[in-house]
PDB file of N, CA and C in Angstrom:
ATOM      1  N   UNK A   1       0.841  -1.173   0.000  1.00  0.00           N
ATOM      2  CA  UNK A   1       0.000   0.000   0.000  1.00  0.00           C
ATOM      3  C   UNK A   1       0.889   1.239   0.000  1.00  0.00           C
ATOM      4  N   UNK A   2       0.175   2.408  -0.840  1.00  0.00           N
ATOM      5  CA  UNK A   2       1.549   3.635  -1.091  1.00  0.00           C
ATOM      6  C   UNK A   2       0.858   4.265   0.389  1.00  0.00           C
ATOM      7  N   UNK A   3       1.805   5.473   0.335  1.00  0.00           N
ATOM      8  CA  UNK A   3       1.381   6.595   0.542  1.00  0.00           C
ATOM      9  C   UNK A   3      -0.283   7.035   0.956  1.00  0.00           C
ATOM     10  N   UNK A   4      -1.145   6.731   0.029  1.00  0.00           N
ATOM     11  CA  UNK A   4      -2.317   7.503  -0.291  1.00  0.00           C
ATOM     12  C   UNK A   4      -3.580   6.482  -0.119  1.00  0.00           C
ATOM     13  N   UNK A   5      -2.545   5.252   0.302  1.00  0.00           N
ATOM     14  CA  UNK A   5      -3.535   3.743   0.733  1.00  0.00           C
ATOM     15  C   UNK A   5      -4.184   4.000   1.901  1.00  0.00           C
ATOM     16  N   UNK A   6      -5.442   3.557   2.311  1.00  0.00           N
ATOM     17  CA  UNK A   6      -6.043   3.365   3.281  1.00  0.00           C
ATOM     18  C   UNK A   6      -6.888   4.405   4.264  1.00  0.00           C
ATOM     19  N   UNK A   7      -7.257   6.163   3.429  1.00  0.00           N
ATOM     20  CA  UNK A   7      -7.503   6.387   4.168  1.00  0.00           C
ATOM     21  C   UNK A   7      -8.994   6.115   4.004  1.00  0.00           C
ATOM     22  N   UNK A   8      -9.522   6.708   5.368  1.00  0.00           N
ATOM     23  CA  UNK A   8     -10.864   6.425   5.684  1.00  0.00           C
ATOM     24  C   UNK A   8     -12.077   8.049   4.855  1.00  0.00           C
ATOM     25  N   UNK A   9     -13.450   7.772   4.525  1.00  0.00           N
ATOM     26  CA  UNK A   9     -14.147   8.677   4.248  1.00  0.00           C
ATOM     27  C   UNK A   9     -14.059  10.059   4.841  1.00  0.00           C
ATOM     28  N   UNK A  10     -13.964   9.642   5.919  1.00  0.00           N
ATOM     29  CA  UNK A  10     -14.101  10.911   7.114  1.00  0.00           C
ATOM     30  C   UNK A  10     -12.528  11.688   6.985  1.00  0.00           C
ATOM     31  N   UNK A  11     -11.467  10.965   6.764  1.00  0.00           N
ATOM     32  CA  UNK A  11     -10.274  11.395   6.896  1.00  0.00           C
ATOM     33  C   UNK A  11     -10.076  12.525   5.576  1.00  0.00           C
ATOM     34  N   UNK A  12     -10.529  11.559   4.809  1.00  0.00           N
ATOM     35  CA  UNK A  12     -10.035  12.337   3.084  1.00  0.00           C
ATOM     36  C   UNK A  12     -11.407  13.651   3.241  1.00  0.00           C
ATOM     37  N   UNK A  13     -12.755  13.315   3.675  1.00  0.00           N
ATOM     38  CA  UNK A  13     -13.618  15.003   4.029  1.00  0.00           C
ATOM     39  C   UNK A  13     -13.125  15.734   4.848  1.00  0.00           C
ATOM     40  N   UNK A  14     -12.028  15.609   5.680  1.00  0.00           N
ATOM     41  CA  UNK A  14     -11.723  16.869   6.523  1.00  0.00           C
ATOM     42  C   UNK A  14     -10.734  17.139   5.596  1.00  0.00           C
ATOM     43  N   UNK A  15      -9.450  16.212   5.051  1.00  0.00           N
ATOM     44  CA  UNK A  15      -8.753  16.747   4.343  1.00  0.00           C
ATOM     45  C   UNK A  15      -8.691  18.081   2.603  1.00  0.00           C
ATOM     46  N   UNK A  16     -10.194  17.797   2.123  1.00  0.00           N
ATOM     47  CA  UNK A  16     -10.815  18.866   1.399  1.00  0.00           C
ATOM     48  C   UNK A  16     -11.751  19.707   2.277  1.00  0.00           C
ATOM     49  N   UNK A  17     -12.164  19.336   3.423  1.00  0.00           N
ATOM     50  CA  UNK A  17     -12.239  20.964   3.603  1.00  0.00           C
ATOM     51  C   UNK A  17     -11.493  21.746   4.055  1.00  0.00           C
ATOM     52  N   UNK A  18     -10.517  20.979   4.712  1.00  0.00           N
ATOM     53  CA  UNK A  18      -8.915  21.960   4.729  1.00  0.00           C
ATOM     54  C   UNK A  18      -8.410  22.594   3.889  1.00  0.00           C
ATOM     55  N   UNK A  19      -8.826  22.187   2.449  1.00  0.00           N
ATOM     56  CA  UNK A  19      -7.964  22.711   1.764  1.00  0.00           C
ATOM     57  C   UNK A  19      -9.316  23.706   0.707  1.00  0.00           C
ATOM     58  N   UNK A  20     -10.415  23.890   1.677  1.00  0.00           N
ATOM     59  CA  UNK A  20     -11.238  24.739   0.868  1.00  0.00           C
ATOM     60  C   UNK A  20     -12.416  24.196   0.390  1.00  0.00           C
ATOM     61  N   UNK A  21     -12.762  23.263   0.311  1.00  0.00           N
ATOM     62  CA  UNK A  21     -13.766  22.306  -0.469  1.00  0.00           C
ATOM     63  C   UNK A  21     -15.162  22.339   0.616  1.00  0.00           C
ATOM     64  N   UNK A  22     -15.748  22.240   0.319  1.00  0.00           N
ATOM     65  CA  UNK A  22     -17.436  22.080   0.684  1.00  0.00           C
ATOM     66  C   UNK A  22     -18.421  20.957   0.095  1.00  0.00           C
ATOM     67  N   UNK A  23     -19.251  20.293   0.933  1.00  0.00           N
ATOM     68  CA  UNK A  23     -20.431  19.554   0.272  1.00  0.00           C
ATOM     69  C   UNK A  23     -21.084  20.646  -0.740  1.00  0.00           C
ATOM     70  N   UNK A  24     -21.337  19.720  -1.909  1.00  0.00           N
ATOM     71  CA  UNK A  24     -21.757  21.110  -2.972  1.00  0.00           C
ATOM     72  C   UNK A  24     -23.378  20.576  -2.884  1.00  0.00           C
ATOM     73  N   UNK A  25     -23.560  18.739  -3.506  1.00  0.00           N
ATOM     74  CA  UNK A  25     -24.402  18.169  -3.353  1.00  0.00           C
ATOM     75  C   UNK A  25     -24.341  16.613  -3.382  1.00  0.00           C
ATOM     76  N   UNK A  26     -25.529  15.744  -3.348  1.00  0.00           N
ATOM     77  CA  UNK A  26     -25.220  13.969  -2.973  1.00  0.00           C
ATOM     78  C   UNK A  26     -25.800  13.793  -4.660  1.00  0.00           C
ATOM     79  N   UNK A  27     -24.617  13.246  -4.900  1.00  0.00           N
ATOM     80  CA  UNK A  27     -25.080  12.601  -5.977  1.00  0.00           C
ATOM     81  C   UNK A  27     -25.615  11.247  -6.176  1.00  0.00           C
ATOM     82  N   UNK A  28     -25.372  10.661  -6.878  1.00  0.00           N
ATOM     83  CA  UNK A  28     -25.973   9.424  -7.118  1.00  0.00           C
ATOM     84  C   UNK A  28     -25.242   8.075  -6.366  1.00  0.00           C
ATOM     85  N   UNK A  29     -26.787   7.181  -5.151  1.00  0.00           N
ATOM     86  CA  UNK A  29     -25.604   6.710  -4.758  1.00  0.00           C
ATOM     87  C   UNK A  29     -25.380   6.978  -3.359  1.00  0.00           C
ATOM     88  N   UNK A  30     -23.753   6.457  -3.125  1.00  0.00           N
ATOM     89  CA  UNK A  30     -23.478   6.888  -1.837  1.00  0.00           C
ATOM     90  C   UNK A  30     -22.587   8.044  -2.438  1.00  0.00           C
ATOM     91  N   UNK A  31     -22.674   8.521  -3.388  1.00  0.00           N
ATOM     92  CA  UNK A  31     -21.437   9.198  -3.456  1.00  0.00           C
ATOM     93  C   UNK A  31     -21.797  11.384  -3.488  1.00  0.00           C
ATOM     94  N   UNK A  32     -21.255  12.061  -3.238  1.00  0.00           N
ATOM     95  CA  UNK A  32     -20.925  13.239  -3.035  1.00  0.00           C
ATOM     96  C   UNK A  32     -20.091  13.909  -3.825  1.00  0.00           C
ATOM     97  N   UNK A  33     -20.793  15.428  -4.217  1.00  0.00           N
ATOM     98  CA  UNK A  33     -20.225  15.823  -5.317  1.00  0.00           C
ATOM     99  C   UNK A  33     -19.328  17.141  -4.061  1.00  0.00           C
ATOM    100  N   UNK A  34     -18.261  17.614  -4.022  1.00  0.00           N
ATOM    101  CA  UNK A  34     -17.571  18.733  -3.389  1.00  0.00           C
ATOM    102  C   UNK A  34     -17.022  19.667  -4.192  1.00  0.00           C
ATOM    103  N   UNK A  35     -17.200  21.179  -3.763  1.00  0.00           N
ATOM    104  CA  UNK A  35     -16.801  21.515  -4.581  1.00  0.00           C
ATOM    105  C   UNK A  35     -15.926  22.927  -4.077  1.00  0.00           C
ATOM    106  N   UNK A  36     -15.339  23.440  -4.883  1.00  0.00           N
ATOM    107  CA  UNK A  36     -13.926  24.741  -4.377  1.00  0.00           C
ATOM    108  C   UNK A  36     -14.870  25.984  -4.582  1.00  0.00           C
ATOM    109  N   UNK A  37     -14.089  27.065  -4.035  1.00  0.00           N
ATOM    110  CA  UNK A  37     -14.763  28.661  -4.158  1.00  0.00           C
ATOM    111  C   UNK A  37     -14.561  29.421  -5.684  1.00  0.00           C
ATOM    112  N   UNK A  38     -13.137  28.228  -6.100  1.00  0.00           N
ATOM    113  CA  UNK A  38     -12.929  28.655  -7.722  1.00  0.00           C
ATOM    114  C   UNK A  38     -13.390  28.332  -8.807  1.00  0.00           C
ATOM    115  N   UNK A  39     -14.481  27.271  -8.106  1.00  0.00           N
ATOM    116  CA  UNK A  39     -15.142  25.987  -9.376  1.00  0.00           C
ATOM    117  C   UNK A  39     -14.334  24.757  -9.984  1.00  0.00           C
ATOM    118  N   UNK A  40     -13.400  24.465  -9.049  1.00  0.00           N
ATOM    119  CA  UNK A  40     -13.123  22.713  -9.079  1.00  0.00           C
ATOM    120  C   UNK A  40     -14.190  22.350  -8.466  1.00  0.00           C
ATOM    121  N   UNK A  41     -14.153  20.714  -8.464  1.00  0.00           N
ATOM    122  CA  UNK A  41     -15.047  19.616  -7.526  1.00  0.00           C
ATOM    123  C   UNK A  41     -14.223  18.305  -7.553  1.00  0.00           C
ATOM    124  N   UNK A  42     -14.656  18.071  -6.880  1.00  0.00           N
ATOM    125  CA  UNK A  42     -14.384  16.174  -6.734  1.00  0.00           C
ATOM    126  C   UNK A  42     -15.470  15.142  -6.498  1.00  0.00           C
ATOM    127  N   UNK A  43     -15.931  14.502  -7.140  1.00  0.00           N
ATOM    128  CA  UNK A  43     -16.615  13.244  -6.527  1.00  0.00           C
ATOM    129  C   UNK A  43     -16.102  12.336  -5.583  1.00  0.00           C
ATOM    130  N   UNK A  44     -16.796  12.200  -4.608  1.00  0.00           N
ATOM    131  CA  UNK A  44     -16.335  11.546  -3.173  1.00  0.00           C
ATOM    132  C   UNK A  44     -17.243  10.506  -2.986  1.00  0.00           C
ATOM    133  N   UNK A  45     -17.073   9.372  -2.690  1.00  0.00           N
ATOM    134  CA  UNK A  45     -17.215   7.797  -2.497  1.00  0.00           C
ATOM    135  C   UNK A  45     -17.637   8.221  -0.973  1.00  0.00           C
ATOM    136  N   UNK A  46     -19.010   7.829  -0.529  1.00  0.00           N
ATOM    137  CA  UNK A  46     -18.879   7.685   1.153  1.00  0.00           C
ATOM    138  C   UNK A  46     -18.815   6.329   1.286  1.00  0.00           C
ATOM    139  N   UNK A  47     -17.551   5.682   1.406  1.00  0.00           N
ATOM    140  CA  UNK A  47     -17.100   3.991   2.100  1.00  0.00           C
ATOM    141  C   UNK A  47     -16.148   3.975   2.581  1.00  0.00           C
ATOM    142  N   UNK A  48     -16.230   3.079   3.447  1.00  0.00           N
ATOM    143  CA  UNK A  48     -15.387   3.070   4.590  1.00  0.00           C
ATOM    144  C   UNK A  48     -14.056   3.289   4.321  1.00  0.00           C
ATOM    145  N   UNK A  49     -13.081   2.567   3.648  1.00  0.00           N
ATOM    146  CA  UNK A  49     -11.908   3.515   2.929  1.00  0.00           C
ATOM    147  C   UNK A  49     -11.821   3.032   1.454  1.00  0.00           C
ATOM    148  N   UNK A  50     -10.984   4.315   1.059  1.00  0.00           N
ATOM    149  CA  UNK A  50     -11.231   4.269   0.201  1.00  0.00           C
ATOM    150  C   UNK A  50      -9.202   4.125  -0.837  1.00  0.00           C
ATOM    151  N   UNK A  51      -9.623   3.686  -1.382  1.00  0.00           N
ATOM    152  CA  UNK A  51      -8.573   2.649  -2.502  1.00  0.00           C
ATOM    153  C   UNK A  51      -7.753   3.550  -2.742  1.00  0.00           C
ATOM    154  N   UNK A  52      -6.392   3.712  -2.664  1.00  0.00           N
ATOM    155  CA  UNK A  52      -5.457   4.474  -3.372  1.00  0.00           C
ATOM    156  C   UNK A  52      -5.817   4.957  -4.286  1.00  0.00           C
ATOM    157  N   UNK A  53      -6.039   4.257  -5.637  1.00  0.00           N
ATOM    158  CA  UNK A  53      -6.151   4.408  -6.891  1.00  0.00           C
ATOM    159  C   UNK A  53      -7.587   5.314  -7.157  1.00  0.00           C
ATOM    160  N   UNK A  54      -8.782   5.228  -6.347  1.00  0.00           N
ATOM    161  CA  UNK A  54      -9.935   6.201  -6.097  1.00  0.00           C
ATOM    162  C   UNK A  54      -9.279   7.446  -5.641  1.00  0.00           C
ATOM    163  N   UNK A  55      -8.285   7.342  -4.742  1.00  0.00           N
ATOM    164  CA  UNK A  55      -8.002   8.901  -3.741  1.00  0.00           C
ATOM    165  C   UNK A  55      -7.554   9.335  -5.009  1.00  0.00           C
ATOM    166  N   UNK A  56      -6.491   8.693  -5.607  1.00  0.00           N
ATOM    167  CA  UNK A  56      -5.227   9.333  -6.635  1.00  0.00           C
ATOM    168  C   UNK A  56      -6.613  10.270  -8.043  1.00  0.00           C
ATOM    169  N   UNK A  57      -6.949   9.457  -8.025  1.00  0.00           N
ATOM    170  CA  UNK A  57      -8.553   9.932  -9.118  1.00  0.00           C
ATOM    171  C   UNK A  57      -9.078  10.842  -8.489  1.00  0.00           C
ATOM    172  N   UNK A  58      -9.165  11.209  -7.589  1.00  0.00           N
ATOM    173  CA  UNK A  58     -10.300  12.142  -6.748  1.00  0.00           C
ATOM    174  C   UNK A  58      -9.183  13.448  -6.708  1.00  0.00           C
ATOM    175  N   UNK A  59      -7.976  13.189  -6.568  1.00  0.00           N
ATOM    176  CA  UNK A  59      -7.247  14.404  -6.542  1.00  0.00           C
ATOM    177  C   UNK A  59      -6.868  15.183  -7.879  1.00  0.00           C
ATOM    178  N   UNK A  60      -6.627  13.784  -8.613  1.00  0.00           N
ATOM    179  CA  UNK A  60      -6.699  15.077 -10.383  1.00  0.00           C
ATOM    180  C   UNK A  60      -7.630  15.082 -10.313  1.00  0.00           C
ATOM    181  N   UNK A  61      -8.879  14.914  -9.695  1.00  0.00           N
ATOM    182  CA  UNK A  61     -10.089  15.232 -10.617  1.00  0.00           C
ATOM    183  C   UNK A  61     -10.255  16.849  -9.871  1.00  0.00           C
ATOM    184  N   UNK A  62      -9.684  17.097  -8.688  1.00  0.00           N
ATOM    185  CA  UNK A  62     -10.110  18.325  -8.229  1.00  0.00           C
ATOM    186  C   UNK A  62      -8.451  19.250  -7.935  1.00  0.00           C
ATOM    187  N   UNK A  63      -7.860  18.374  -8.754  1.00  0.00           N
ATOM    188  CA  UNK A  63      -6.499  19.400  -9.415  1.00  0.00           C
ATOM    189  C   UNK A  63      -5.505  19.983  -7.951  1.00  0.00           C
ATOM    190  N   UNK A  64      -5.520  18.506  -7.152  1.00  0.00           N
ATOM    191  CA  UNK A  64      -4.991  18.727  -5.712  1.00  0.00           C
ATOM    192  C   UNK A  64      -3.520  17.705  -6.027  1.00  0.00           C
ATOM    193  N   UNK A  65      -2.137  18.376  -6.050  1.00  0.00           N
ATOM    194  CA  UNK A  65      -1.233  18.079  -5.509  1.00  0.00           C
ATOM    195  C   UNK A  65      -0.838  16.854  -4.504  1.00  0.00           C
ATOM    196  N   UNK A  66      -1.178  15.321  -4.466  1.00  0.00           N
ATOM    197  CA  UNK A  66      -1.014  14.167  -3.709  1.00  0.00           C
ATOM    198  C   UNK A  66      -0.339  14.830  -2.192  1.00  0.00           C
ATOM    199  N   UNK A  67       1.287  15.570  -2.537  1.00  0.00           N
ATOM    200  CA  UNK A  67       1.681  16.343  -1.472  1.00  0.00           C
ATOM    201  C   UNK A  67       1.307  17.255  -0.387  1.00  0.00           C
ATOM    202  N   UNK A  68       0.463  18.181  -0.939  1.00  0.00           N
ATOM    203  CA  UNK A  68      -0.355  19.103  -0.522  1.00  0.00           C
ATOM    204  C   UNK A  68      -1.551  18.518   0.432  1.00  0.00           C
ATOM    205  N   UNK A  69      -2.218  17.304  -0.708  1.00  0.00           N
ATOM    206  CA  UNK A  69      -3.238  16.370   0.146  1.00  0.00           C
ATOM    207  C   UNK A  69      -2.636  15.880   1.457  1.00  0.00           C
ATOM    208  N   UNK A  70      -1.333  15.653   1.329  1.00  0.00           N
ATOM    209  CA  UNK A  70      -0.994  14.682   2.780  1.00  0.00           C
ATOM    210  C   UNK A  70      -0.775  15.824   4.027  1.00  0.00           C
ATOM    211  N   UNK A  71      -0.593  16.757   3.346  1.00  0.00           N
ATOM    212  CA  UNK A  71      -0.190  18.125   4.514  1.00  0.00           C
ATOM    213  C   UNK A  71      -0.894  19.016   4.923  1.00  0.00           C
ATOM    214  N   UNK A  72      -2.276  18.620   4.728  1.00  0.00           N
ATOM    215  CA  UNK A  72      -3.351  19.359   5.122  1.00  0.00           C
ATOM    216  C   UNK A  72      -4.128  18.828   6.066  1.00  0.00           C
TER     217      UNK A  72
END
């Protein structure tokens, strides 16, 4: 497991709203759309943790730095 393995739902939602992000709305699903004050978003998975390879997707999708993610 890297780096970016294992975290939990709750861990990776405080970590975007640290870095600015807000519930925008629930999309389809268990899943959650978030979104920035500049007009990025991310789709967010609510399960229990969530897969490297989902986080790594969730961060280009809302144009977040892996680094930045871990230091927030």
């Amino acid at each position: 497991m890297g780096r970016l393995g294992g975290f939990s739902y709750r861990e990776v939602a405080r970590k975007l709203a640290a870095l600015g992000f807000s519930i925008h709305r629930q999309a389809k699903g268990s899943h959650e759309v978030w979104k920035h004050q500049d007009g990025r978003y991310a789709t967010l998975p609510n399960h229990k943790v969530i897969k490297e390879g989902t986080l790594r997707t969730i961060l280009k999708q809302a144009m977040i730095n892996p680094e930045e993610f871990l230091k927030a």
